[in-house]
C-alpha atoms as a PDB file:
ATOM      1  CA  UNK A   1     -13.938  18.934  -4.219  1.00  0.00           C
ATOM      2  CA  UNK A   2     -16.828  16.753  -4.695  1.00  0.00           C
ATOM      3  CA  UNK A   3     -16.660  16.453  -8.471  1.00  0.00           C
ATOM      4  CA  UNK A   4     -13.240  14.652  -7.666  1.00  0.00           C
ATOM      5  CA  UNK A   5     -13.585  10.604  -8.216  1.00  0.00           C
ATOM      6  CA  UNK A   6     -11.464  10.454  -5.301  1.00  0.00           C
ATOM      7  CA  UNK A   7     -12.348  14.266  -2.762  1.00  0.00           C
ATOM      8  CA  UNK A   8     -10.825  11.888   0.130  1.00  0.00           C
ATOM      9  CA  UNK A   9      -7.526  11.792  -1.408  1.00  0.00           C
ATOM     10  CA  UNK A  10      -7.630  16.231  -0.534  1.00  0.00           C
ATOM     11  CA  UNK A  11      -8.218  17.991   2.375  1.00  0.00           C
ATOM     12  CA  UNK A  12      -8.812  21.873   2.385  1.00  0.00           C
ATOM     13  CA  UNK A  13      -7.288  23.702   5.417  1.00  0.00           C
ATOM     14  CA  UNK A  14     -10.552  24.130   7.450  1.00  0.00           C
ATOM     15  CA  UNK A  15     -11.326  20.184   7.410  1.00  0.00           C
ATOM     16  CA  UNK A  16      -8.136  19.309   8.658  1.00  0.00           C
ATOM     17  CA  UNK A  17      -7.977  22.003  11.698  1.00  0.00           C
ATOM     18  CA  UNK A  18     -11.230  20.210  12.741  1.00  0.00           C
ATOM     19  CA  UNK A  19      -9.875  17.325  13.131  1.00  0.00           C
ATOM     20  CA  UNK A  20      -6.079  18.014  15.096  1.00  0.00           C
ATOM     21  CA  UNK A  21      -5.953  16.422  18.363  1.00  0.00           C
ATOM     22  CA  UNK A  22      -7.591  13.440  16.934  1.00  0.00           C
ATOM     23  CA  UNK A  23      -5.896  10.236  18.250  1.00  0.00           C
ATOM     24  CA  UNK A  24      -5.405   8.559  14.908  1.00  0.00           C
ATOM     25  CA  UNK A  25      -4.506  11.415  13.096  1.00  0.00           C
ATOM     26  CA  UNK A  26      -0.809  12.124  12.128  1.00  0.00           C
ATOM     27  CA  UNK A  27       0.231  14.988  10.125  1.00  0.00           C
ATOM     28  CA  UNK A  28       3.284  14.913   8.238  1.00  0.00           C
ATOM     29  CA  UNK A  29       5.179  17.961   7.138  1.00  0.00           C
ATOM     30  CA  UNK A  30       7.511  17.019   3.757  1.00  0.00           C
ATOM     31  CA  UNK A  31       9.294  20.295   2.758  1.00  0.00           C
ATOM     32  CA  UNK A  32      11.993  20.310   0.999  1.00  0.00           C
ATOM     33  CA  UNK A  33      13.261  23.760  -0.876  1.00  0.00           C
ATOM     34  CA  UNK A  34      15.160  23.235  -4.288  1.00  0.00           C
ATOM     35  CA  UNK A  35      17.931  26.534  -4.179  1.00  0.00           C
ATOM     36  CA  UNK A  36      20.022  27.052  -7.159  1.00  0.00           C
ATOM     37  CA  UNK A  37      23.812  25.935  -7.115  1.00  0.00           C
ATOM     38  CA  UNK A  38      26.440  25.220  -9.379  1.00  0.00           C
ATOM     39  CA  UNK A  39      24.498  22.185 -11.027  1.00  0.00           C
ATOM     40  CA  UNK A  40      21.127  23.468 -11.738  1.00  0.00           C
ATOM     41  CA  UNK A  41      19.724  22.999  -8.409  1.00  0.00           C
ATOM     42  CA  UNK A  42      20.018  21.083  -5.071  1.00  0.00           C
ATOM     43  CA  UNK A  43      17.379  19.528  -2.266  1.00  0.00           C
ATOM     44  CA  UNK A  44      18.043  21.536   1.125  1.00  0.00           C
ATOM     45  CA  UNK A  45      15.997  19.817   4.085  1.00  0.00           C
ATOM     46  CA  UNK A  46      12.683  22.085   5.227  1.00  0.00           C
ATOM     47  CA  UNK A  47      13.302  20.598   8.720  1.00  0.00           C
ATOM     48  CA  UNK A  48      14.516  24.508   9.670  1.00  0.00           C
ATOM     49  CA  UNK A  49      11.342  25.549   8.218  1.00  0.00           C
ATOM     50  CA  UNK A  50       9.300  23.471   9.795  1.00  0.00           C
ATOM     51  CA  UNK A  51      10.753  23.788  13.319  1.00  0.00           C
ATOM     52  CA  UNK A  52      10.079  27.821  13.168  1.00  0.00           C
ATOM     53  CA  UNK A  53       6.381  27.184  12.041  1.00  0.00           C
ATOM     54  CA  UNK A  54       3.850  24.475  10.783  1.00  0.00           C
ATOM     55  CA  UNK A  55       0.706  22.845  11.683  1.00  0.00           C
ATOM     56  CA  UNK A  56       0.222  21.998  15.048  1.00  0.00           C
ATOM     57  CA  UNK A  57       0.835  18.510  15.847  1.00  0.00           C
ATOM     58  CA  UNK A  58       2.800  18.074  13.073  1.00  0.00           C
ATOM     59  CA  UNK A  59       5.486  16.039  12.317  1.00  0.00           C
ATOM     60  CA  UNK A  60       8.654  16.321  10.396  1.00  0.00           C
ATOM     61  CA  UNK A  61       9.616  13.938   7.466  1.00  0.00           C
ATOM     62  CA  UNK A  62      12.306  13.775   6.154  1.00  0.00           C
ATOM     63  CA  UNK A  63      12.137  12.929   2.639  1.00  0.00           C
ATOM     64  CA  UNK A  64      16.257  13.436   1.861  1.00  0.00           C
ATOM     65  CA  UNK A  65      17.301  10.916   4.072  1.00  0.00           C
ATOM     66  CA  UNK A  66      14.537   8.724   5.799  1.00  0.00           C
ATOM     67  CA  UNK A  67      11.958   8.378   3.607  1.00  0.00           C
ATOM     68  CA  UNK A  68      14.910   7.918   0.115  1.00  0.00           C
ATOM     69  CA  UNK A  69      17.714   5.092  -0.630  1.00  0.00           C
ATOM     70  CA  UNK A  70      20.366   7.268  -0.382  1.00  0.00           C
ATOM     71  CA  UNK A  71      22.811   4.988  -1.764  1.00  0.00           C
ATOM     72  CA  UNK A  72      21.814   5.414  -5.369  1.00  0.00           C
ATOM     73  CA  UNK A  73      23.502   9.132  -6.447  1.00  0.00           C
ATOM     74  CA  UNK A  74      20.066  10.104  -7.331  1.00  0.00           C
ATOM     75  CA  UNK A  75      18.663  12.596  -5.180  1.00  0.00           C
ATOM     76  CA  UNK A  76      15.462  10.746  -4.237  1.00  0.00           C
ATOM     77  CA  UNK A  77      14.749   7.061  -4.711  1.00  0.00           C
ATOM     78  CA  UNK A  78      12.088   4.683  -3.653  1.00  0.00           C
ATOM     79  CA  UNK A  79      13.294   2.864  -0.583  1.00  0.00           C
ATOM     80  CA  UNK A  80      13.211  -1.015   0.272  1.00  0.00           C
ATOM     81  CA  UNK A  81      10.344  -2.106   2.141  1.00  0.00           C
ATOM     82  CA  UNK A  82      11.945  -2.713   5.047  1.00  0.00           C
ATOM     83  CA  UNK A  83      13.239   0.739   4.921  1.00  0.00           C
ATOM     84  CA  UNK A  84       9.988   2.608   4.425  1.00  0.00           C
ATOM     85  CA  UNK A  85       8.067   0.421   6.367  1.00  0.00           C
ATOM     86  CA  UNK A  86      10.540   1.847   9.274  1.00  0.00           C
ATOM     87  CA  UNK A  87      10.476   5.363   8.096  1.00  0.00           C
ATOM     88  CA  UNK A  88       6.546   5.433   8.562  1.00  0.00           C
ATOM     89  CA  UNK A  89       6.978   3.837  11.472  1.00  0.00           C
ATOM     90  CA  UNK A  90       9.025   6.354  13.166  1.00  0.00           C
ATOM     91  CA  UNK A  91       6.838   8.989  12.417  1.00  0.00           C
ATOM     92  CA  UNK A  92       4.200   7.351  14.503  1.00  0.00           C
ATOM     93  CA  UNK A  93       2.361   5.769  11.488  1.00  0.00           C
ATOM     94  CA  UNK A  94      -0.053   3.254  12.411  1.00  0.00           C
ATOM     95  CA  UNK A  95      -2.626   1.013  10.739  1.00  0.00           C
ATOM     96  CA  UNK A  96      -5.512   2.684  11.463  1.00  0.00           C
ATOM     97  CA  UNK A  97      -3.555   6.484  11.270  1.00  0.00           C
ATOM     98  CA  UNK A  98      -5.372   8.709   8.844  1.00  0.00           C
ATOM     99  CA  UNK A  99      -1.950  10.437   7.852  1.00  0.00           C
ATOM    100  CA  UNK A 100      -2.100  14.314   5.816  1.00  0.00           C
ATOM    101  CA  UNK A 101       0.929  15.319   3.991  1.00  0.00           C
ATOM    102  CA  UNK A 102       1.486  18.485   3.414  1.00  0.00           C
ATOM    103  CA  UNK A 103       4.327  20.662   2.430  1.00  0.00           C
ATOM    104  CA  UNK A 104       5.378  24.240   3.100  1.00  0.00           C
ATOM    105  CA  UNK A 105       6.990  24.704  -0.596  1.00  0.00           C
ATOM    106  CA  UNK A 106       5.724  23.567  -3.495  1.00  0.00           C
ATOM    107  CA  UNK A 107       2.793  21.007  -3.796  1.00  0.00           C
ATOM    108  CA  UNK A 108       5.431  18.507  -4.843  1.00  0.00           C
ATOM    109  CA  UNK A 109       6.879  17.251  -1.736  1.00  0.00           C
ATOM    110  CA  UNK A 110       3.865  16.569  -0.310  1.00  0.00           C
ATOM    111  CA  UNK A 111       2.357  14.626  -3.326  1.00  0.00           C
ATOM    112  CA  UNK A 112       5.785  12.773  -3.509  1.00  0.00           C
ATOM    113  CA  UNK A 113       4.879  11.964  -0.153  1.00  0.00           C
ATOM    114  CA  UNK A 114       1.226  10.932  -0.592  1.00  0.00           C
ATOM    115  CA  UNK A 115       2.365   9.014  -3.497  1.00  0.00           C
ATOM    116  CA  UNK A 116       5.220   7.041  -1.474  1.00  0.00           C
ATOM    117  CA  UNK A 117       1.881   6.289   1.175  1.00  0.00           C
ATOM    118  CA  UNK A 118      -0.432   5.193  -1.425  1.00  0.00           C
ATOM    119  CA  UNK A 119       2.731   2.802  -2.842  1.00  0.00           C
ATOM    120  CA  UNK A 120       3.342   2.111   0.822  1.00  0.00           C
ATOM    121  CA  UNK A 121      -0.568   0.950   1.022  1.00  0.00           C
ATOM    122  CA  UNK A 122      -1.959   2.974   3.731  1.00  0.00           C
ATOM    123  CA  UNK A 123      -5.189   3.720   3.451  1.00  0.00           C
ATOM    124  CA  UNK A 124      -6.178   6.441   4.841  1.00  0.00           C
ATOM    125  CA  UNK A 125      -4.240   9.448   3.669  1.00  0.00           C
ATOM    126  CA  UNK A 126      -4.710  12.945   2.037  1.00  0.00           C
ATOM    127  CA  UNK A 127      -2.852  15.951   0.674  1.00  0.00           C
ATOM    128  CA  UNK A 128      -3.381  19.205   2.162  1.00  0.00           C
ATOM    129  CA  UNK A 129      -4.262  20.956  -0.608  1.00  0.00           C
ATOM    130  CA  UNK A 130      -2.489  24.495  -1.105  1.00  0.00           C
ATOM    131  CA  UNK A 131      -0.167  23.472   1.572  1.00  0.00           C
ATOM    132  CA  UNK A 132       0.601  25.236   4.492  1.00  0.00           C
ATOM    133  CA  UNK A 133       0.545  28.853   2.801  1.00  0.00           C
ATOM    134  CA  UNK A 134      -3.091  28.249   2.383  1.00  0.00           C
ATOM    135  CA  UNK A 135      -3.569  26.717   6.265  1.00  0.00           C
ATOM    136  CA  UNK A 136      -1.641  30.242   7.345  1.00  0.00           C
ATOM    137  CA  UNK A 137      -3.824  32.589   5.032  1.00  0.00           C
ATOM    138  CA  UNK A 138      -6.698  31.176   6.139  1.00  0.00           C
ATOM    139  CA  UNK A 139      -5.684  32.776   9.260  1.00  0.00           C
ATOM    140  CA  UNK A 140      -5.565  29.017  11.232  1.00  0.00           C
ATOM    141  CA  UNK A 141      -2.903  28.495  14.435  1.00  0.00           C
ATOM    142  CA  UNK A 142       0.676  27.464  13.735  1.00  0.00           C
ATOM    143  CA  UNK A 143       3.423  26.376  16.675  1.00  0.00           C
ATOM    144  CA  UNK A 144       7.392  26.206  16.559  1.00  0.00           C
ATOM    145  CA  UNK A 145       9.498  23.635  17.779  1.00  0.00           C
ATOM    146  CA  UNK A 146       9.784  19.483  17.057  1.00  0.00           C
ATOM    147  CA  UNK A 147       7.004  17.242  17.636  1.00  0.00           C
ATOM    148  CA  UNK A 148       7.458  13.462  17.888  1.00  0.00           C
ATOM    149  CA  UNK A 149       5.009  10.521  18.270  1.00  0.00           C
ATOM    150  CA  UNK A 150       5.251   7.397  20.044  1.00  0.00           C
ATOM    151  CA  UNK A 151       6.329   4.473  17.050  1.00  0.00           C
ATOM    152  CA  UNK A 152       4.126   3.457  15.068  1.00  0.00           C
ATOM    153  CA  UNK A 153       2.900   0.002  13.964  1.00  0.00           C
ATOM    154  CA  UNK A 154       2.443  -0.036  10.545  1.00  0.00           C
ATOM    155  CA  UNK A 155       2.314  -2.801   8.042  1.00  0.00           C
ATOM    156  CA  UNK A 156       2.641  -2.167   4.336  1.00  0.00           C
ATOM    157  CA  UNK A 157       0.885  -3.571   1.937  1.00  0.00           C
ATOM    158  CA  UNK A 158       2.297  -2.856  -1.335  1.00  0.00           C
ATOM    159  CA  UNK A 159       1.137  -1.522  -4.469  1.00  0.00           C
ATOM    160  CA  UNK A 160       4.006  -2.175  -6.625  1.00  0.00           C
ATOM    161  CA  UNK A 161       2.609  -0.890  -9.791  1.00  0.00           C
ATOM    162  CA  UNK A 162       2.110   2.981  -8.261  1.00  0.00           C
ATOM    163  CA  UNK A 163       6.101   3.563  -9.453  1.00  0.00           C
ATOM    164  CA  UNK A 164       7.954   2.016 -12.657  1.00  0.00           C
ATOM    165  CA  UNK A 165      12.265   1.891 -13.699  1.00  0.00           C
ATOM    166  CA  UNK A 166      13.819   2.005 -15.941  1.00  0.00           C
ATOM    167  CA  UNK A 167      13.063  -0.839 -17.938  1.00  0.00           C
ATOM    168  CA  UNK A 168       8.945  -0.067 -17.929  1.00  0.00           C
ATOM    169  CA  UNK A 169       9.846   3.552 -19.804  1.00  0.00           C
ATOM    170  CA  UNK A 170      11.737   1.347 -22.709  1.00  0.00           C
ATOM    171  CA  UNK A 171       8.876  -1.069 -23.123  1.00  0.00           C
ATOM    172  CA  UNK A 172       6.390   1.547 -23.121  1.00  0.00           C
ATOM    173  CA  UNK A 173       8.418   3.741 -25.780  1.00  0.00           C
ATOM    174  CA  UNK A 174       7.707   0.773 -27.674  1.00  0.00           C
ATOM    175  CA  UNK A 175       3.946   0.295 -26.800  1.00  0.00           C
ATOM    176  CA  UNK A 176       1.696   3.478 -27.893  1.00  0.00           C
ATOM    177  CA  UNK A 177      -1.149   1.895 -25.970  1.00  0.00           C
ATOM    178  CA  UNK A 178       0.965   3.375 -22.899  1.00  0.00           C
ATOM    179  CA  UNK A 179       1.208   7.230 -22.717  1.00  0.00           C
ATOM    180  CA  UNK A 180       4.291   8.816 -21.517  1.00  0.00           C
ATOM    181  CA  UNK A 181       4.258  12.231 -19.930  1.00  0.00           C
ATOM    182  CA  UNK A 182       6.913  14.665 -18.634  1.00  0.00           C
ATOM    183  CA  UNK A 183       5.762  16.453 -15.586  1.00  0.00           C
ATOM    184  CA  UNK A 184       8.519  19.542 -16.169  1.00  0.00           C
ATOM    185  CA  UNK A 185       8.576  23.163 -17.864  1.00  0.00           C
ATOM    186  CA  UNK A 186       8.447  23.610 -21.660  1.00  0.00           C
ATOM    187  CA  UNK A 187      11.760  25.442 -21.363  1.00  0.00           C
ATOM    188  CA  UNK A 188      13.214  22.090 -19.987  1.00  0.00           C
ATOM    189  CA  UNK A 189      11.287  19.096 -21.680  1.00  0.00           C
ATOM    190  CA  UNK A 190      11.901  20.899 -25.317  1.00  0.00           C
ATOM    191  CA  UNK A 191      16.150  21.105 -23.768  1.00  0.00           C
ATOM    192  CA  UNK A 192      15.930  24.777 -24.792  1.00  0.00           C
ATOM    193  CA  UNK A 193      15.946  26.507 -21.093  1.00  0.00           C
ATOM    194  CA  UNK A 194      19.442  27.295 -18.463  1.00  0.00           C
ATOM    195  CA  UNK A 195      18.487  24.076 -16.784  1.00  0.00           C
ATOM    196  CA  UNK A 196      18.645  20.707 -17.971  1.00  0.00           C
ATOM    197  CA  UNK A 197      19.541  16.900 -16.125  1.00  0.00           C
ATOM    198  CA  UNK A 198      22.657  16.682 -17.905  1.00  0.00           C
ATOM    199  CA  UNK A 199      21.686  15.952 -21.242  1.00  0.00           C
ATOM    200  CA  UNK A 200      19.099  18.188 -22.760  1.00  0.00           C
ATOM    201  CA  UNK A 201      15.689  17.153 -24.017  1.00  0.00           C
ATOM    202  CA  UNK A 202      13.143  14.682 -23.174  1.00  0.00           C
ATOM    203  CA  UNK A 203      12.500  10.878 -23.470  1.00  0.00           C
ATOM    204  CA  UNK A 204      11.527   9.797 -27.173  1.00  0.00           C
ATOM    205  CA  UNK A 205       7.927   9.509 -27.752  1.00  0.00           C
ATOM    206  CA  UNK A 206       6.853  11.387 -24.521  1.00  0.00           C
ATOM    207  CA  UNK A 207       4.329  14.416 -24.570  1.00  0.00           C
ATOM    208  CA  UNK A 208       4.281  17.744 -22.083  1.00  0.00           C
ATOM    209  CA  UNK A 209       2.123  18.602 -19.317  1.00  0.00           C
ATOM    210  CA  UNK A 210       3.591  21.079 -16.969  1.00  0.00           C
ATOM    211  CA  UNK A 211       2.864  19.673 -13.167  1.00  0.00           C
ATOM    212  CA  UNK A 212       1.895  23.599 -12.312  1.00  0.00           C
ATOM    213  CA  UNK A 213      -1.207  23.536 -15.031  1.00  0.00           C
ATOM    214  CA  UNK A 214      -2.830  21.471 -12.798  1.00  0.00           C
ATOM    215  CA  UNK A 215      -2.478  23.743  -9.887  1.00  0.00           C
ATOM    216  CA  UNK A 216      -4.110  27.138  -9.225  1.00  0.00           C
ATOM    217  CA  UNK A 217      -2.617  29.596  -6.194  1.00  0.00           C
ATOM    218  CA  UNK A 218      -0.995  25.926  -4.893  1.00  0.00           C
ATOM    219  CA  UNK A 219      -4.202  23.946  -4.958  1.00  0.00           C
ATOM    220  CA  UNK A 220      -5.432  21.703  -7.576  1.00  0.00           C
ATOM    221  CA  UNK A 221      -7.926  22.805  -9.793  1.00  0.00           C
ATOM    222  CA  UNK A 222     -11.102  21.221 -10.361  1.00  0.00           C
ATOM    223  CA  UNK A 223     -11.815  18.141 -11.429  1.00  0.00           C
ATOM    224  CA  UNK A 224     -13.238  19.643 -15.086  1.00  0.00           C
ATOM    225  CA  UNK A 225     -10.066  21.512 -15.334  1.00  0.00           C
ATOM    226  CA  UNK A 226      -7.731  18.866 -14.606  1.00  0.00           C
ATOM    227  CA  UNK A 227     -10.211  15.978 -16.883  1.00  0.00           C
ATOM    228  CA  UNK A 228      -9.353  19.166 -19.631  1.00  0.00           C
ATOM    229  CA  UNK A 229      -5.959  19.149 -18.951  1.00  0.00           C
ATOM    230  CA  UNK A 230      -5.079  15.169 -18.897  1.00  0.00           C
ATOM    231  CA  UNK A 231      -7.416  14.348 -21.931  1.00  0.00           C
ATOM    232  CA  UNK A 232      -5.606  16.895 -23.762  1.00  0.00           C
ATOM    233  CA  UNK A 233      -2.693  14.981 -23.534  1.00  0.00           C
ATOM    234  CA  UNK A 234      -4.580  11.867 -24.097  1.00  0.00           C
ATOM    235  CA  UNK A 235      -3.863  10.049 -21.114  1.00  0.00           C
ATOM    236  CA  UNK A 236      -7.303   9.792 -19.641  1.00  0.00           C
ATOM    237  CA  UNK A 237      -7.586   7.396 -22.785  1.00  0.00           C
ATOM    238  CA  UNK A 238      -4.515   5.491 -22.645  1.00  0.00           C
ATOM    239  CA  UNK A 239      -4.264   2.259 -21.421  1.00  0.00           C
ATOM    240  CA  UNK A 240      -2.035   3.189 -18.828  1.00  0.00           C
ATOM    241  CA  UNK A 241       0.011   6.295 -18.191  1.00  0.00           C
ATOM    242  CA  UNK A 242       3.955   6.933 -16.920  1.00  0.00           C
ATOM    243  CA  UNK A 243       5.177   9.866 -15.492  1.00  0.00           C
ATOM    244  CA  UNK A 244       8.484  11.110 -15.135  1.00  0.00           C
ATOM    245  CA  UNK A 245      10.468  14.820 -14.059  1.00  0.00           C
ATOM    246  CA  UNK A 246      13.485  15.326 -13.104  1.00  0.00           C
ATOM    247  CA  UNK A 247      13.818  12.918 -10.015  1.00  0.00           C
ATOM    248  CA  UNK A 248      10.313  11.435  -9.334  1.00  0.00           C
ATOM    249  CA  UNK A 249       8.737  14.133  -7.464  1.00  0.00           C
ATOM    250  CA  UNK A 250       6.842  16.989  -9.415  1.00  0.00           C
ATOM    251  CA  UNK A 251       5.967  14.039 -11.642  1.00  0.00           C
ATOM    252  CA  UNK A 252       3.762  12.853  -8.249  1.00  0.00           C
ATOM    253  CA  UNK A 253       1.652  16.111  -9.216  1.00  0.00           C
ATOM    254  CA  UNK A 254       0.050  14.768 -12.796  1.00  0.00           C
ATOM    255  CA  UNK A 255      -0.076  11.400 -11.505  1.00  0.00           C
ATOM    256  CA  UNK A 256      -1.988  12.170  -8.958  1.00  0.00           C
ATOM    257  CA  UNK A 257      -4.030  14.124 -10.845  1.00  0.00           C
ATOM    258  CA  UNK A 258      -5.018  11.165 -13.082  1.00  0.00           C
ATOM    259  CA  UNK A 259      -5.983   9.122  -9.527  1.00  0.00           C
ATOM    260  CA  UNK A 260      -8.121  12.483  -8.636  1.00  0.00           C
ATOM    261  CA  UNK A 261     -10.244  12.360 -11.887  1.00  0.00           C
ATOM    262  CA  UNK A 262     -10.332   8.391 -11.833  1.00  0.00           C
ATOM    263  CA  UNK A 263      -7.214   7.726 -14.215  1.00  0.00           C
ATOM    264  CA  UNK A 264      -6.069   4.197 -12.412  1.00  0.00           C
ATOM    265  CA  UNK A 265      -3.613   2.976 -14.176  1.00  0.00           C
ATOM    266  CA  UNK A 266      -0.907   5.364 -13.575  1.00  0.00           C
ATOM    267  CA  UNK A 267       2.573   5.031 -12.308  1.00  0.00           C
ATOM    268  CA  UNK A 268       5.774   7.289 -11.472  1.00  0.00           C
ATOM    269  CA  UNK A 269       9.203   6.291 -12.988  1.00  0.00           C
ATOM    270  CA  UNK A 270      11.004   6.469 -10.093  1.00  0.00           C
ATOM    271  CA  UNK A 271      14.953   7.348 -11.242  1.00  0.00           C
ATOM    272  CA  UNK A 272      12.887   9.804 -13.826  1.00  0.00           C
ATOM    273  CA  UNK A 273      15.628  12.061 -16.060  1.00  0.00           C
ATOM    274  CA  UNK A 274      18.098  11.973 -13.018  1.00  0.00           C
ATOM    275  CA  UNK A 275      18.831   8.288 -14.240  1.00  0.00           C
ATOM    276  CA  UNK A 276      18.541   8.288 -17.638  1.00  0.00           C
ATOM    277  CA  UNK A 277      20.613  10.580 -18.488  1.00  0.00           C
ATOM    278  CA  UNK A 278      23.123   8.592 -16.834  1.00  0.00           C
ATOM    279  CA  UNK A 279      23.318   6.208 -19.611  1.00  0.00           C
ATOM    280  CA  UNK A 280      24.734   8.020 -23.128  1.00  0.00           C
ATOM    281  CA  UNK A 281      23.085   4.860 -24.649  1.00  0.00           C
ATOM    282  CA  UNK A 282      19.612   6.040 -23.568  1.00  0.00           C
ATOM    283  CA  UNK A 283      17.932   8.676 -26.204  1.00  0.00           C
ATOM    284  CA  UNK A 284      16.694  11.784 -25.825  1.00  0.00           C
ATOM    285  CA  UNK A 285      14.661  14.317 -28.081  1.00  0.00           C
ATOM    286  CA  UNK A 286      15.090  18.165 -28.287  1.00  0.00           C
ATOM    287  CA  UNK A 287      12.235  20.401 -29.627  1.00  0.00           C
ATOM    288  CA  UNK A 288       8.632  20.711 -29.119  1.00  0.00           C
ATOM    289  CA  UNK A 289       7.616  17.421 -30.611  1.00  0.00           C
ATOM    290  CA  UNK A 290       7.396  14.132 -28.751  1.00  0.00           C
END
C-alpha cells in the first residue's frame, strides 16, 4: 500500500489484529445488506450479522438510523452536527481514538463510513480493506455477541466541502472545469438495466466509473491501477471532482479513491439520484454518452 499518497487511510487485516486491545483504538463495524424488494432494493441493518460474528472488540454502527437524518425520505443522509457529533460519541469515539471502519458486505458501508469520519474531522481513521471476509480468510479470531464502549468525547471539526447538494451538481453541470462522475453499473447510469431510482438515466454531463473497478476480491487495487482508472475518466485533472450513486454511499468508493492517489478536491453529493429524481424538473440522460 505504500505507493498510496495516503497508505494510512487502509489497513490490511494483519495490521489491524496487531493492534486490538489497544486503548485508543475503536473499531467500528458498518454493515448494511441491500436485499431486493418491490422497489429495486432496500437497506436491512447488519446489526444481526454483526452480533453472530465480527472483529473482536468491535463495535456496531448503525448507519440506518444513528449515524443518517432519517427525516428526509432518503434512505441515508448526512446528519446535523449535533447529531453526528453524538452518534460518534456513543460509539466511544474520542479525540485521540484511531477509529477502523470496516464492513462485512460490500466495501461501501464502510467507506460511507470513513467518509462521514473524514467529513466529521477525525483524524485518525482507516478502512479495513477487503472487509471482514478478508480478516476471516486470513484465518484471524472473530467473537459473537454486542460490544459497547464507555462515551466518547469527541469534538468535530468539520470539513464541509468532503459532501455537496443539490445545488453544487447544477453549478457544476454548468462548469466543465468540475468533473462529474456516477459511481453505479453501466446497466444503471446508461437507464438500460431492471433497476433504476425512479427515473432512468444519469445526470447531464456526468461520465461512468463503476465503484467495483476500483476494487479487486473487495480490496482496492493499487495505486497505478486506480491513478489508470480515475485519469481515464479525467478526474485526476479536473479542478475538482463530484460523485454521486444512488444514495451517497458506493459513490464513497471513487471518492475515496481520488483521496488514496492524492485527488483532493473531491466531494460526495449527498441526496445523490435518490433526490434528484424527486424533482421532474431536474434532467436526466439515457445512453452511453454523458
Amino acid at each position: 500500500m505504500s505507493d498510496y499518497t495516503h497508505p494510512n487511510y487502509l489497513i490490511d487485516p494483519k495490521s489491524l489484529a496487531a493492534k486490538l486491545g489497544n486503548k485508543n483504538l475503536r473499531v467500528l463495524d458498518g454493515t448494511i445488506f441491500l436485499v431486493r424488494d418491490k422497489q429495486g432494493y432496500k437497506a436491512d441493518s447488519g446489526q444481526e450479522k454483526y452480533l453472530e460474528d465480527h472483529v473482536p472488540g468491535s463495535i456496531f454502527m448503525d448507519q440506518l438510523r444513528v449515524f443518517s437524518d432519517t427525516s428526509t425520505g432518503l434512505g441515508f443522509s448526512l446528519p446535523n452536527v449535533e447529531q453526528l457529533q453524538e452518534a460518534f460519541r456513543s460509539v466511544g469515539v474520542n479525540n485521540d481514538s484511531q477509529v477502523v471502519f470496516y464492513s462485512s458486505g460490500n466495501m461501501m458501508w464502510a467507506t460511507r463510513a470513513w467518509w462521514l469520519g473524514h467529513y466529521a474531522g477525525l483524524k485518525d481513521i482507516a478502512v479495513l480493506n477487503g472487509g471482514f471476509e478478508r480478516w476471516k480468510s486470513e484465518g484471524l479470531p472473530t467473537e459473537s455477541g454486542a460490544q459497547s464502549a464507555p462515551k466518547g468525547d469527541v469534538t468535530l471539526q468539520i470539513n464541509p466541502e468532503r459532501f455537496v447538494d443539490k445545488s453544487a451538481v447544477l453549478a457544476a453541470m454548468q462548469n466543465d472545469r468540475v468533473c462529474t462522475v456516477n459511481a453505479l453499473s453501466p446497466d444503471v447510469y446508461q437507464g438500460t438495466g431492471e433497476h433504476h431510482y425512479g427515473r432512468r438515466g444519469h445526470i447531464p454531463g456526468s461520465l461512468n466509473l463503476h465503484y467495483d473497478d476500483l476494487l479487486e476480491d473487495g480490496a482496492f487495487r493499487p495505486a497505478a491501477e486506480l491513478k489508470a482508472a480515475l485519469n481515464n475518466n479525467g478526474m485526476l485533472n479536473a479542478e475538482r471532482v463530484i460523485t454521486y450513486c444512488g444514495g451517497g454511499i458506493s459513490a464513497t468508493i471513487d471518492a475515496f479513491a481520488c483521496l488514496l492517489v492524492g485527488k483532493e478536491e473531491v466531494a460526495v453529493y449527498d441526496g445523490s439520484m435518490s433526490e434528484w429524481v424527486r424533482d421532474k424538473d431536474l434532467p436526466l440522460k439515457e445512453g452511453a454518452e454523458p
